[in-house]
N, C-alpha and C. Protein backbone atom coordinates (compact mmCIF):
# COMPACT_ATOMS: atom_id res chain seq x y z
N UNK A 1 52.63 53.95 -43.64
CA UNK A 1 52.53 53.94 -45.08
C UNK A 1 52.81 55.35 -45.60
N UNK A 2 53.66 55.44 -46.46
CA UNK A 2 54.26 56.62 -47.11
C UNK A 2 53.01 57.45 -48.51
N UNK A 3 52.76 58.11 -48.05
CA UNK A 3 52.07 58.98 -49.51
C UNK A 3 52.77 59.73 -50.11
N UNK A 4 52.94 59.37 -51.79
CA UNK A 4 53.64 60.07 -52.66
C UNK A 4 52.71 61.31 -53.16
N UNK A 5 53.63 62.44 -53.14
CA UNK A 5 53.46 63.55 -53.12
C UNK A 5 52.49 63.94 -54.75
N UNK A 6 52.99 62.98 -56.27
CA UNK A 6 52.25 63.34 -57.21
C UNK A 6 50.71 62.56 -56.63
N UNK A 7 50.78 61.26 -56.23
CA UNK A 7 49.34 60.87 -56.09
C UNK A 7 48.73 62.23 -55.17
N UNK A 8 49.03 62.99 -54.60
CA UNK A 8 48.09 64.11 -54.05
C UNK A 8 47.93 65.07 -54.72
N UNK A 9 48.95 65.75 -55.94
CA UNK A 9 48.59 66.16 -56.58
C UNK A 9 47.87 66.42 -57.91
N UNK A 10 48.20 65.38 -58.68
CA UNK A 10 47.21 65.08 -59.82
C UNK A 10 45.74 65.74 -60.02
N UNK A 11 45.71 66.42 -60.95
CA UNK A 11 44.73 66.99 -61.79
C UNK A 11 43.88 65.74 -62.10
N UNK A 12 42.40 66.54 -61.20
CA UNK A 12 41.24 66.15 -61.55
C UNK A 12 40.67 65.98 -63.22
N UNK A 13 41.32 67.92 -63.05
CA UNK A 13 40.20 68.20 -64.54
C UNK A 13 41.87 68.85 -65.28
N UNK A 14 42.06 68.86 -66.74
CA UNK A 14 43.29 69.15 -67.61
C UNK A 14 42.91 69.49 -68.64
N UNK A 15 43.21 71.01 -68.98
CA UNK A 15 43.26 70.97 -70.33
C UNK A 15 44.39 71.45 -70.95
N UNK A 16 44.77 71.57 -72.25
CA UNK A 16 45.93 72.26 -73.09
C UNK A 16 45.61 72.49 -74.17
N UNK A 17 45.69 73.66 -74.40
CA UNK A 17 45.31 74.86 -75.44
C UNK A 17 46.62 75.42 -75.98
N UNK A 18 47.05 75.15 -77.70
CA UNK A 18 47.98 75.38 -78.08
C UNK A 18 47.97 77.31 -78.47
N UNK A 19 48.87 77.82 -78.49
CA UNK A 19 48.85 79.15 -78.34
C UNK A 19 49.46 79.74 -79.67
N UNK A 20 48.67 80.18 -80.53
CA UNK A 20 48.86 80.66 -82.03
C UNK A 20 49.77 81.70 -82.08
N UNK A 21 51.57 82.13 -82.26
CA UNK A 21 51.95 82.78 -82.60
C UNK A 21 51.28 84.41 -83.33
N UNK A 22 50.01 84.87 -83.37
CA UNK A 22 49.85 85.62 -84.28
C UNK A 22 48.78 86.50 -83.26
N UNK A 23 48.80 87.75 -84.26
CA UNK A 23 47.92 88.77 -83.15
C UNK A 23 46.63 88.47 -82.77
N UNK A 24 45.92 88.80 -81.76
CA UNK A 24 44.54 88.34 -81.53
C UNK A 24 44.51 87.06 -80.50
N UNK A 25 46.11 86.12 -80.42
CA UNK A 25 45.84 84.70 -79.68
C UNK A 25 45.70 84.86 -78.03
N UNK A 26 46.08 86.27 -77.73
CA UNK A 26 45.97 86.72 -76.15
C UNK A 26 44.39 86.46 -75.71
N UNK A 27 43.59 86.90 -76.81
CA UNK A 27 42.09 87.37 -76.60
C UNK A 27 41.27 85.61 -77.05
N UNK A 28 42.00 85.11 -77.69
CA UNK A 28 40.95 84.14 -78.04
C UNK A 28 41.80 82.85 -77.25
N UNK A 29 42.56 83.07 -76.81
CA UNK A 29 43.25 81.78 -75.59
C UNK A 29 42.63 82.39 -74.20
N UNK A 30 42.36 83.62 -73.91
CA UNK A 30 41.92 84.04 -72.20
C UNK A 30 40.56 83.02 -72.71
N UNK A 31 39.25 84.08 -73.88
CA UNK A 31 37.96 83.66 -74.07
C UNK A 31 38.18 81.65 -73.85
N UNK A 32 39.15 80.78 -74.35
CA UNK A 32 38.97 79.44 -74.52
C UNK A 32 38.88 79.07 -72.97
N UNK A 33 40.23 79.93 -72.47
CA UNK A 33 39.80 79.48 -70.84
C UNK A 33 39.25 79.75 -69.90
N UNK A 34 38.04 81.16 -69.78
CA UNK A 34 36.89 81.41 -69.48
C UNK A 34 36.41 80.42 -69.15
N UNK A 35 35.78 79.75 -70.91
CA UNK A 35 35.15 78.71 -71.18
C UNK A 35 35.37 77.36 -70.66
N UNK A 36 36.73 76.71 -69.85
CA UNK A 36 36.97 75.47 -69.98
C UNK A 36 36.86 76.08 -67.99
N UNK A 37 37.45 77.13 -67.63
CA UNK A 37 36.77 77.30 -65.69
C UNK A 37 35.54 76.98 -65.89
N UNK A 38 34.74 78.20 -66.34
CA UNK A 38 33.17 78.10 -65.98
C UNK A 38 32.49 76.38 -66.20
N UNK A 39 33.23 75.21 -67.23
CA UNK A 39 32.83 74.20 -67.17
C UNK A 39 33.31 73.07 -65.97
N UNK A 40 34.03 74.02 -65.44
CA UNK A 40 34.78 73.24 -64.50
C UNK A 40 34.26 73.62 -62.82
N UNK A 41 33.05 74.74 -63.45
CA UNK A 41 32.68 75.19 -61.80
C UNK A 41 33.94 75.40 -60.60
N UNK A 42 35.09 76.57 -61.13
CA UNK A 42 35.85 77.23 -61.00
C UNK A 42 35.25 78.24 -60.49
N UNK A 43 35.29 78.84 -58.80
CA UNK A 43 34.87 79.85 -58.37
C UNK A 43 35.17 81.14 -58.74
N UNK A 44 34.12 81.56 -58.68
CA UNK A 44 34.21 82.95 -59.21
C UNK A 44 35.56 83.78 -58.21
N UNK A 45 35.70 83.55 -57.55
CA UNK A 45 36.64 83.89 -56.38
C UNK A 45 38.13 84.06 -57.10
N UNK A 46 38.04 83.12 -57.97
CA UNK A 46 39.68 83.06 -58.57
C UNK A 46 39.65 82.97 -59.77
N UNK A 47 38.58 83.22 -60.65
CA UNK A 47 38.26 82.90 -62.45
C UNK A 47 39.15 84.38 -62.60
N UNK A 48 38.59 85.80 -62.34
CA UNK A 48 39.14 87.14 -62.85
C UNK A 48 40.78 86.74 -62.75
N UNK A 49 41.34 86.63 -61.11
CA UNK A 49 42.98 86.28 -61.24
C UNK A 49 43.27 85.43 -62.05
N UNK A 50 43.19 84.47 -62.68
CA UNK A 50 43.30 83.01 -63.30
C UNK A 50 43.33 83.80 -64.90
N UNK A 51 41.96 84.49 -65.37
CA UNK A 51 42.22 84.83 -66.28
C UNK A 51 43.35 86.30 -66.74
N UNK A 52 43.99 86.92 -65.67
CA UNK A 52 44.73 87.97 -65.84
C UNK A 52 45.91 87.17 -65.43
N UNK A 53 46.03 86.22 -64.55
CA UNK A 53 47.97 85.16 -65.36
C UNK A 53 47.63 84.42 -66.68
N UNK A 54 46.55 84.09 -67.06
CA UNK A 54 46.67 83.58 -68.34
C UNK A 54 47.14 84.67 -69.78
N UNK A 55 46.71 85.52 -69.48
CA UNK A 55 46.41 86.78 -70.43
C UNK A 55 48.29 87.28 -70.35
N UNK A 56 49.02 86.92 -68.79
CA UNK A 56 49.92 87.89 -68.85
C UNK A 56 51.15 86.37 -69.21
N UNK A 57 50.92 85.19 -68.67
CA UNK A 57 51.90 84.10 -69.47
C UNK A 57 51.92 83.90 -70.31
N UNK A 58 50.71 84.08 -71.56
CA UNK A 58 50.58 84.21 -72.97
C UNK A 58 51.16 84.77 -73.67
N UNK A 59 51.04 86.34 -73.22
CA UNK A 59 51.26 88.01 -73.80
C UNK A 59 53.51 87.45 -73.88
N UNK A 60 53.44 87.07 -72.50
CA UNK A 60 55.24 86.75 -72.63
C UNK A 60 55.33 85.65 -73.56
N UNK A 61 54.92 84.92 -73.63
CA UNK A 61 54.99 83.78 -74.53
C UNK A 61 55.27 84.20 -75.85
N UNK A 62 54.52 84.79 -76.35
CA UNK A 62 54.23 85.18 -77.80
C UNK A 62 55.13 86.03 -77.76
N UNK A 63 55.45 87.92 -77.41
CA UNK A 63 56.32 88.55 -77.00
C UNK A 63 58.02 87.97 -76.97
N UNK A 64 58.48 87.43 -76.33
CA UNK A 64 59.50 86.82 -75.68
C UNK A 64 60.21 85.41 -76.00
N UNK A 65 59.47 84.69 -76.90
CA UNK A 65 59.54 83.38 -76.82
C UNK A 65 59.46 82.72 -78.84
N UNK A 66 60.25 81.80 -78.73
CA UNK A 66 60.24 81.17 -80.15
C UNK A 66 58.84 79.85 -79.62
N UNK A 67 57.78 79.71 -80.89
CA UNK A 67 57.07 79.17 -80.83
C UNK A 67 57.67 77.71 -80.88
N UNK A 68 57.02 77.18 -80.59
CA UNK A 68 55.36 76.77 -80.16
C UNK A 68 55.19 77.16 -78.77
N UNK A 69 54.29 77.43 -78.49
CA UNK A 69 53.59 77.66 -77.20
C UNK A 69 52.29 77.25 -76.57
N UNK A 70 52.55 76.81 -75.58
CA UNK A 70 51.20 75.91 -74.66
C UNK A 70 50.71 76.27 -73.83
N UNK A 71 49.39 76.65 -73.43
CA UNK A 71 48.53 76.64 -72.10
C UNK A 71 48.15 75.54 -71.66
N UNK A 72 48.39 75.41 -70.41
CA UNK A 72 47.66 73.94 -69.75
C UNK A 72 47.49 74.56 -68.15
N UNK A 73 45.84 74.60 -68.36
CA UNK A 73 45.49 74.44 -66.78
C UNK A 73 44.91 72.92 -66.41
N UNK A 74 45.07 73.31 -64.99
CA UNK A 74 45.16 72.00 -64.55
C UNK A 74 44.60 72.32 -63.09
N UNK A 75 43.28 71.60 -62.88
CA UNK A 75 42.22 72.12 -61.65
C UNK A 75 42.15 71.14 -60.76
N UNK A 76 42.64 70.48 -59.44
CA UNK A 76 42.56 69.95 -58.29
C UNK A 76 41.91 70.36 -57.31
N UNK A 77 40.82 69.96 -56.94
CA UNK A 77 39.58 70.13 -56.53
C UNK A 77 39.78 69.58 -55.26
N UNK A 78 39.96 68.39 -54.91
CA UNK A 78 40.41 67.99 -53.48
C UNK A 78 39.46 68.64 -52.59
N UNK A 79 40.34 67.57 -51.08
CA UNK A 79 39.18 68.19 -49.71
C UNK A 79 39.34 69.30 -49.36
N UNK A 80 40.53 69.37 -49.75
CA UNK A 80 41.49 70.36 -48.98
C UNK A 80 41.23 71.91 -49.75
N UNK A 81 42.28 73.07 -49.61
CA UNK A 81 42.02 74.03 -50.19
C UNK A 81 42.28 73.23 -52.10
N UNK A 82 41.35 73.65 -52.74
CA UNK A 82 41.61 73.28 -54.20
C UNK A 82 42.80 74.33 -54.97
N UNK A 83 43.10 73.71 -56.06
CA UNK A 83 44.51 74.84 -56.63
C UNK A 83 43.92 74.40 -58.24
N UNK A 84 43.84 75.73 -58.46
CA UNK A 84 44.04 76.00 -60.42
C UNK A 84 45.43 76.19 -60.94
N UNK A 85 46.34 75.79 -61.24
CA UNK A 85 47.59 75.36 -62.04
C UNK A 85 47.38 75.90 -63.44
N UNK A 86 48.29 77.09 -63.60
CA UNK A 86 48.22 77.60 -65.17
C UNK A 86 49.75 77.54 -65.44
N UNK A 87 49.87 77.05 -66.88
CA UNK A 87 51.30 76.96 -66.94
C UNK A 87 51.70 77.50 -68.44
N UNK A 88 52.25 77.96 -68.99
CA UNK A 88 52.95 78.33 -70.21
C UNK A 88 54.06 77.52 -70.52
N UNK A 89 54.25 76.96 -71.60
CA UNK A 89 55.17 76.70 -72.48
C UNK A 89 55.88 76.62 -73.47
N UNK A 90 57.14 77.35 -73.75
CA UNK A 90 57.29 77.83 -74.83
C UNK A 90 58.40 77.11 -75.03
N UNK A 91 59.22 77.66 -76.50
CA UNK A 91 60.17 76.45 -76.93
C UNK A 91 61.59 77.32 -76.46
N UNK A 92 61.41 78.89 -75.47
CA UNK A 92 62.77 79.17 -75.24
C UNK A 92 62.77 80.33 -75.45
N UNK A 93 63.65 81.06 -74.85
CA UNK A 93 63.91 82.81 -75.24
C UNK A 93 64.53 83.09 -76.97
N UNK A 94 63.98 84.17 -77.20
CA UNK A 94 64.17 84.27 -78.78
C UNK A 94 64.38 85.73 -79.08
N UNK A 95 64.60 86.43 -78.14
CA UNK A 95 64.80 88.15 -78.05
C UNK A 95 65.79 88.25 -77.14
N UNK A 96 67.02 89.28 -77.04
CA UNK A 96 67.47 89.09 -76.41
C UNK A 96 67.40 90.33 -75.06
N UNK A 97 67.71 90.40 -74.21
CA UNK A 97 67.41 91.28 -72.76
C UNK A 97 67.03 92.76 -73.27
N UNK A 98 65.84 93.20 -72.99
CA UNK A 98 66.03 94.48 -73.57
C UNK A 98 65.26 94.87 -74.84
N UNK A 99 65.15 94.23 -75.09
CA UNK A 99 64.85 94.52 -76.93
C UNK A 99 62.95 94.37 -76.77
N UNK A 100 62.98 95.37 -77.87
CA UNK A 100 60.76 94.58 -77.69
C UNK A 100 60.91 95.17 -78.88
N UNK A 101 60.29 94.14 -79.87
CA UNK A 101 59.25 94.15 -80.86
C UNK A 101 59.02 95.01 -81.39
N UNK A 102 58.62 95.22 -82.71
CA UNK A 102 58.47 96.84 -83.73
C UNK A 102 56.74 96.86 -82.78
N UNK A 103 56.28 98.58 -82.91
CA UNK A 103 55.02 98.41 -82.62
C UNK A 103 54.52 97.67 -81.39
N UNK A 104 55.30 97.29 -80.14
CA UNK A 104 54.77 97.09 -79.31
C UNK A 104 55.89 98.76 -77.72
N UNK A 105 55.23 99.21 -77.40
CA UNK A 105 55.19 100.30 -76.49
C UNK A 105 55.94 99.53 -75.66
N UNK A 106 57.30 100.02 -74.94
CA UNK A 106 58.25 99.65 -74.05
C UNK A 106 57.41 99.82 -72.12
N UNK A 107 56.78 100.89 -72.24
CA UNK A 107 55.97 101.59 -70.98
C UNK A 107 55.26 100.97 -71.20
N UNK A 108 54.31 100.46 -72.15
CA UNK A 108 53.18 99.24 -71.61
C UNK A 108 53.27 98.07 -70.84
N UNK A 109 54.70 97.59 -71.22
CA UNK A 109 54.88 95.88 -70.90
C UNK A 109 55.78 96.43 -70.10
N UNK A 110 56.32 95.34 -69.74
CA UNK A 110 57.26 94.81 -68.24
C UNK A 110 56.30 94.66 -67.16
N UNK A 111 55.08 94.52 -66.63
CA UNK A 111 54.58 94.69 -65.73
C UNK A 111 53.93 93.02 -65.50
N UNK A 112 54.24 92.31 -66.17
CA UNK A 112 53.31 91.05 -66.42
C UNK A 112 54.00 90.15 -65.27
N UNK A 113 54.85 89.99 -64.67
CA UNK A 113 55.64 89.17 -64.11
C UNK A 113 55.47 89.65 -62.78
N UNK A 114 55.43 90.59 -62.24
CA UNK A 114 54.82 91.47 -61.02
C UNK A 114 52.88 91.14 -60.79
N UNK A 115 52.53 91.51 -62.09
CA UNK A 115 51.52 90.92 -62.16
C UNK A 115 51.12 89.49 -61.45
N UNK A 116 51.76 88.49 -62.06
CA UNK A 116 51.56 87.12 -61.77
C UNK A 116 51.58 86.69 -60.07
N UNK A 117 52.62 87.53 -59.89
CA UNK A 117 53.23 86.88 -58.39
C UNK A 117 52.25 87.90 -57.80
N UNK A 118 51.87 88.84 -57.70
CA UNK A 118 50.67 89.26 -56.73
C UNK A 118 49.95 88.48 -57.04
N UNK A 119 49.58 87.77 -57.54
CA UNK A 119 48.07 86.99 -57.65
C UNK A 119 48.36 85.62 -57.56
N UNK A 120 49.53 85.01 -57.91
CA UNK A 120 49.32 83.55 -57.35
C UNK A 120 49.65 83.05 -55.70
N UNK A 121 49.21 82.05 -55.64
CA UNK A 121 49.36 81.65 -54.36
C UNK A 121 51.29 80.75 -54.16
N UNK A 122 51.82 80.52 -55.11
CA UNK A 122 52.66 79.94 -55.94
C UNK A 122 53.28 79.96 -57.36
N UNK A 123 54.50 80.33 -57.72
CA UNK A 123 54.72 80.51 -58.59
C UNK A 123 55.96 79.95 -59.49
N UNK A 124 56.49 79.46 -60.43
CA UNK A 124 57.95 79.47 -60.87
C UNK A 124 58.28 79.61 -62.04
N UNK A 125 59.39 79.40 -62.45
CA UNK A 125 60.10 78.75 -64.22
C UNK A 125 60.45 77.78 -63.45
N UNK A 126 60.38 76.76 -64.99
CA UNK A 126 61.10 75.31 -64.89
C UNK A 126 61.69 75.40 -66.39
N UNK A 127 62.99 75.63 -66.32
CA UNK A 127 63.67 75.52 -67.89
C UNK A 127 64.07 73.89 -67.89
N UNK A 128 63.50 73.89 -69.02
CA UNK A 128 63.49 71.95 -69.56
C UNK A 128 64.17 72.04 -70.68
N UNK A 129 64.77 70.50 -71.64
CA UNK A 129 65.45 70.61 -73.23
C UNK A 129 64.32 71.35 -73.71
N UNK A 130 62.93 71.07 -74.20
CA UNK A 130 62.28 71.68 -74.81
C UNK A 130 61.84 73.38 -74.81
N UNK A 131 62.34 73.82 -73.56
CA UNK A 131 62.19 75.09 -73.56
C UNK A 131 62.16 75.84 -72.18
N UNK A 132 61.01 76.81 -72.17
CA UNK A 132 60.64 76.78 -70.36
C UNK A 132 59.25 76.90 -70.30
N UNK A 133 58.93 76.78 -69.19
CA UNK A 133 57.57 76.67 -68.79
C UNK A 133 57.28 77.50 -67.31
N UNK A 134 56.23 78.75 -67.31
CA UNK A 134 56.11 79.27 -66.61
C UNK A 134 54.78 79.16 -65.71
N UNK A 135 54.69 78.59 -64.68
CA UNK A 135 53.43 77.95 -63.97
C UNK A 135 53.82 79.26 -63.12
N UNK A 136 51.77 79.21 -62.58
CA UNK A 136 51.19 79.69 -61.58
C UNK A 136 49.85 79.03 -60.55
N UNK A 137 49.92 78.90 -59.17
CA UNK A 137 49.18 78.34 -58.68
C UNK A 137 48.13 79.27 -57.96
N UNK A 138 46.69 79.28 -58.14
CA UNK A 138 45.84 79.93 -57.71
C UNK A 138 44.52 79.12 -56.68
N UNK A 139 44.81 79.77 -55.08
CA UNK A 139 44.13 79.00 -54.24
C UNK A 139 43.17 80.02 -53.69
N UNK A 140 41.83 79.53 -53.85
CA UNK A 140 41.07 80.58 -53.41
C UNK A 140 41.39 80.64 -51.77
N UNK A 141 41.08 81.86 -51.25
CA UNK A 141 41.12 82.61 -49.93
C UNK A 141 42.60 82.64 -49.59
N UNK A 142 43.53 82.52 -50.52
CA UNK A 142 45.21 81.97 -50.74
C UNK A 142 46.50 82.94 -51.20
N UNK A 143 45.41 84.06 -52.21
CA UNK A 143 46.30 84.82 -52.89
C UNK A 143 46.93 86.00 -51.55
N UNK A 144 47.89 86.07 -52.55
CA UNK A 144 49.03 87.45 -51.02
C UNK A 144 48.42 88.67 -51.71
C-alpha cells in the first residue's frame, strides 16, 4: 500500500495572519506569532529561530514586494521529528534589483535571506500566478 506524501504532511495546527503594508507590521505580526507558538506548545528550542524567519520574511515582504502579503505557519507535530512551516506571501516583486526605499539604510538590510537559511532546516521560493511565496522549515535538533 502506497502512502501519499501530503497525507504525511498536513498541518496539525494552521494559522494565517494577513501582513499590513505599513510601519510597525514587522513588530505586531512577530508579537501575533509568539502568541499563536506558545498556544501551540511550540518548543522553546525553535520559538527564538521561528520568530527571527518570521521577522526577516515579513521585513522582505513589505520592503520588496507589492501587497497583499501573508503569514501562514503551519505546525506538524507527528511521531517523528515535528516541523514548524513559515511561509510568506506576497503578490510579486515591485522594486527593481538594487534599489531600497527612501529612509531605509542600504548596510542594514541584505542580510535577511542568509539569515533564514542558517536557521531553517529547509528552505525555498515557489513563484505562483498570484505572486511568490517564501517558506521556511524549522525542525528542532535539525537546524545547520
Amino acid at each position: 500500500m502506497a502512502v501519499h506524501l501530503k497525507t504525511l504532511l498536513r498541518p496539525v495546527y494552521e494559522h494565517v495572519c494577513p501582513v499590513p503594508p505599513v510601519a510597525g507590521a514587522v513588530s505586531a505580526v512577530r508579537r501575533r506569532a509568539a502568541a499563536v507558538l506558545g498556544d501551540w506548545n511550540v518548543s522553546a528550542e525553535i520559538v527564538e529561530d521561528a520568530l527571527l524567519v518570521v521577522s526577516e520574511l515579513v521585513t522582505n515582504a513589505i520592503i520588496h514586494a507589492r501587497p497583499p502579503a501573508v503569514l501562514r505557519l503551519s505546525w506538524v507535530p507527528g511521531d517523528g521529528a515535528p516541523t514548524l512551516r513559515i511561509e510568506v506571501s506576497d503578490a510579486g516583486a515591485e522594486l527593481s534589483s538594487g534599489w531600497c526605499p527612501a529612509g531605509i539604510d542600504p548596510d542594514e538590510h541584505g542580510r535577511g535571506e542568509t539569515i533564514v537559511h542558517a536557521l531553517a532546516t529547509r528552505h525555498g521560493i515557489h513563484v505562483h500566478l498570484g505572486g511568490v511565496t517564501r517558506w521556511a522549515d524549522l525542525v528542532p535538533g535539525q537546524q545547520l
